[in-house]
N, C-alpha and C. Protein backbone atom coordinates (compact mmCIF):
# COMPACT_ATOMS: atom_id res chain seq x y z
N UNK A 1 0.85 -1.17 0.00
CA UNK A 1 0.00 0.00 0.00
C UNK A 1 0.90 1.24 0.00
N UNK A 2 0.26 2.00 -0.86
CA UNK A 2 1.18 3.32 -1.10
C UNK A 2 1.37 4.25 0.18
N UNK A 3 1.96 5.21 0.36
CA UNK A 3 1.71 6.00 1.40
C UNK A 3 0.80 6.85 1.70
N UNK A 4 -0.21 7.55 0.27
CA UNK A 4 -1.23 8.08 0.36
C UNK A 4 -2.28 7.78 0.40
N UNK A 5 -2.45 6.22 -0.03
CA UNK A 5 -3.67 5.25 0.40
C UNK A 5 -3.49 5.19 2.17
N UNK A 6 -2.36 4.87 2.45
CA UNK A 6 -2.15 4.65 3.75
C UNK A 6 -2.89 5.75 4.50
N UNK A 7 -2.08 7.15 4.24
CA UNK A 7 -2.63 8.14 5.18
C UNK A 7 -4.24 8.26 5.11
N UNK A 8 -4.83 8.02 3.77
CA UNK A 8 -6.05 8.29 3.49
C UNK A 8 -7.17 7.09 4.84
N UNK A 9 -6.57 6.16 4.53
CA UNK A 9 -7.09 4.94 5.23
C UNK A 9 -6.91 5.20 6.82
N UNK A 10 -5.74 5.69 7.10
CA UNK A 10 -5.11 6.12 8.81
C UNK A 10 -6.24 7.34 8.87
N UNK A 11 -6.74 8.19 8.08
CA UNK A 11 -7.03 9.03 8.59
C UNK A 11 -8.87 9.18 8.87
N UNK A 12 -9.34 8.11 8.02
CA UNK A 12 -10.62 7.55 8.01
C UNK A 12 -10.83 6.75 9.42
N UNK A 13 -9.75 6.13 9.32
CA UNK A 13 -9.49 4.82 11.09
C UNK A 13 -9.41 6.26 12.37
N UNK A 14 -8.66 7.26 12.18
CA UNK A 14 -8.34 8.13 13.28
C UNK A 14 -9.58 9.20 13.42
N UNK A 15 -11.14 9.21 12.75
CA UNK A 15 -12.05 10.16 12.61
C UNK A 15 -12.85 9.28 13.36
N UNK A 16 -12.82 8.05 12.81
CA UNK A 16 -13.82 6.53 13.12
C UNK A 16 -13.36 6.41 14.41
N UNK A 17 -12.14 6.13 14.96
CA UNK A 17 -12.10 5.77 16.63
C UNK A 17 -12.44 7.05 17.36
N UNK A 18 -11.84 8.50 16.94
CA UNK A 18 -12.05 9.72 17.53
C UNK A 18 -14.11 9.57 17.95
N UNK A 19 -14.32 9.35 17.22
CA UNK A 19 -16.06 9.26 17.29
C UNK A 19 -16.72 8.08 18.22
N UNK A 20 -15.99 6.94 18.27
CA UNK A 20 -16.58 5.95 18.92
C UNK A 20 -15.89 6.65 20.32
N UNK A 21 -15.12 6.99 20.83
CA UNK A 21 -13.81 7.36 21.89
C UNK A 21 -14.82 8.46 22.44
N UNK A 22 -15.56 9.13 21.85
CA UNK A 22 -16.23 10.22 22.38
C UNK A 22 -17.30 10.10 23.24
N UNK A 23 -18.14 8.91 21.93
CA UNK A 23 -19.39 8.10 22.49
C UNK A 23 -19.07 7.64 23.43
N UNK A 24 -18.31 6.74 24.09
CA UNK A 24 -17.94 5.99 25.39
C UNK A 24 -17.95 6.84 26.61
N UNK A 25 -17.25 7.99 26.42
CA UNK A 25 -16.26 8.76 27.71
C UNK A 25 -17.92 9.61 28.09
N UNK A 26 -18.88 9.68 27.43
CA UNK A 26 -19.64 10.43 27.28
C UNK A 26 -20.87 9.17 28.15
N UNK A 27 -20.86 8.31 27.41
CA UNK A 27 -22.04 7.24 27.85
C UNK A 27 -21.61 6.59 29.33
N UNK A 28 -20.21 6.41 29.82
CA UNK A 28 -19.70 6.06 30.85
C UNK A 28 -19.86 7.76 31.58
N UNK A 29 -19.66 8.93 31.76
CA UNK A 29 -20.08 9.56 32.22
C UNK A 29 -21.07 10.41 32.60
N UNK A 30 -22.61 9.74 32.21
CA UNK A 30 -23.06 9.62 32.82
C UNK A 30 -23.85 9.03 33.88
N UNK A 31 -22.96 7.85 34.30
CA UNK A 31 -23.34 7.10 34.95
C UNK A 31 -22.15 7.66 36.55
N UNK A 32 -21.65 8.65 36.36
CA UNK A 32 -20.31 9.53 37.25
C UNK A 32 -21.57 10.27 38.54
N UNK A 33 -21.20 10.21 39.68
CA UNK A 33 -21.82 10.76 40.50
C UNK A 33 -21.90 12.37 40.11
N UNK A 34 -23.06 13.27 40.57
CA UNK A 34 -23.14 14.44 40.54
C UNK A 34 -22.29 15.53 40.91
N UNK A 35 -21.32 15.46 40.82
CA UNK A 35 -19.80 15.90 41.59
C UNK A 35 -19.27 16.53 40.53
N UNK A 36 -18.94 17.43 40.72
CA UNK A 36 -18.04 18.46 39.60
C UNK A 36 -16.67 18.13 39.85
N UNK A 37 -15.78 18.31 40.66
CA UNK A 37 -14.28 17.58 40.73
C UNK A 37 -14.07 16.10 40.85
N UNK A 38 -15.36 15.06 40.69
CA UNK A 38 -14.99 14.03 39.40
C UNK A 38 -15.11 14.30 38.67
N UNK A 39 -16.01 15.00 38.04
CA UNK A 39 -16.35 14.62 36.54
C UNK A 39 -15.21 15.95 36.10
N UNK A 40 -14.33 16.45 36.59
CA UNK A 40 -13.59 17.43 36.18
C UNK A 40 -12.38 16.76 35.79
N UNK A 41 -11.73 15.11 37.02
CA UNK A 41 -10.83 14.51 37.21
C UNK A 41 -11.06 13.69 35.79
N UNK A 42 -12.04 13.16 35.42
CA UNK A 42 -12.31 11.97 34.85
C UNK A 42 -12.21 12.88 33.26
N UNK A 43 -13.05 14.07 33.14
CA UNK A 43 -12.57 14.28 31.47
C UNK A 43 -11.30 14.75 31.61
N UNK A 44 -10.44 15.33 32.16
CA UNK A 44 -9.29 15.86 32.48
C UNK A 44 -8.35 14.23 31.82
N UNK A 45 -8.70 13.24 32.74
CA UNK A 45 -7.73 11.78 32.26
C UNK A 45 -8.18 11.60 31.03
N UNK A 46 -9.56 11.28 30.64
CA UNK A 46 -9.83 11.04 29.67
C UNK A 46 -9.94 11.80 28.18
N UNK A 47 -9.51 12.57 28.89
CA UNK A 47 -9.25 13.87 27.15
C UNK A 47 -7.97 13.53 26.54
N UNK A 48 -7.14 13.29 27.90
CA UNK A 48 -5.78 13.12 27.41
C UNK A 48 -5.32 11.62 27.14
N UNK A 49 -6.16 10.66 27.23
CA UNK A 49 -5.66 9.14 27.51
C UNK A 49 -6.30 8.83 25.75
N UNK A 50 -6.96 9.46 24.63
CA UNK A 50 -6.80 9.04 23.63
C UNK A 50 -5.58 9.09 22.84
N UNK A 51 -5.04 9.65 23.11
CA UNK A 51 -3.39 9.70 22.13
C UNK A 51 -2.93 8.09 22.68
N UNK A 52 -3.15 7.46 23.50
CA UNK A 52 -2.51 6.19 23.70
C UNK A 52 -3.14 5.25 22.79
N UNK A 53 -3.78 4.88 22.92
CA UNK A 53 -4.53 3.78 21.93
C UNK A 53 -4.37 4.16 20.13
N UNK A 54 -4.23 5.27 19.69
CA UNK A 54 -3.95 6.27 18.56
C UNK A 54 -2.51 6.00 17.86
N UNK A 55 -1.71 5.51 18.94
CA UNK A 55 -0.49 5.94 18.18
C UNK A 55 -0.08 4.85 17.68
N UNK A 56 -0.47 3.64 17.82
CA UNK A 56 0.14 2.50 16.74
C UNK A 56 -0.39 2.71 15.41
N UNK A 57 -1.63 3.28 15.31
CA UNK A 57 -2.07 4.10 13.83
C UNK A 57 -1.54 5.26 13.19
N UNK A 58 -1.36 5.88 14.36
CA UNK A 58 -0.28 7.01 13.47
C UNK A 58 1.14 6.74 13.28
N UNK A 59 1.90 4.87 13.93
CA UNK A 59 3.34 5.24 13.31
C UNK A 59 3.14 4.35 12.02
N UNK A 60 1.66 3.59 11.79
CA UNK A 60 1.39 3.18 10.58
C UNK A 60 1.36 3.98 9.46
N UNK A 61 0.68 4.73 9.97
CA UNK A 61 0.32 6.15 8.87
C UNK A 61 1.40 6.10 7.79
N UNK A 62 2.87 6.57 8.99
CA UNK A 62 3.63 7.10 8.83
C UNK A 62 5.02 6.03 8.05
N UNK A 63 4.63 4.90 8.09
CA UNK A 63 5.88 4.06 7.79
C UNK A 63 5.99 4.07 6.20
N UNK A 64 6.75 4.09 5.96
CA UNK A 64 7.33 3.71 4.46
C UNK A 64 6.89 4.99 3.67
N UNK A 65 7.62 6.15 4.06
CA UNK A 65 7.21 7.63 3.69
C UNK A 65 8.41 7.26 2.46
């Protein structure tokens, strides 16, 4: 696979998980007690904990430039 099929394909996969990743953090919080410094703690982790699961797709993206 070429590299611009690649990115095209990485970047369809990185819109598609971004969207399911949203749905979750969203459907699991509201099930979060009525508390503002959880639910401050919890999107705070969880805003930042998608780049983990993300990046074996983006060094795919990126291989064979």
């Amino acid at each position: 696979m070429n590299a611009r099929l690649r990115k095209l394909v990485g970047s369809f996969g990185l819109v598609a998980f971004i969207a399911a990743y949203v749905w979750a953090v969203l459907a699991v919080s509201e099930h979060l007690p009525d508390n503002t410094p959880v639910k401050l703690i919890y999107f705070a982790i969880t805003g930042m904990a998608w780049g983990l699961p993300i990046l074996p797709l983006i060094s795919w993206m990126n291989r064979g430039r």
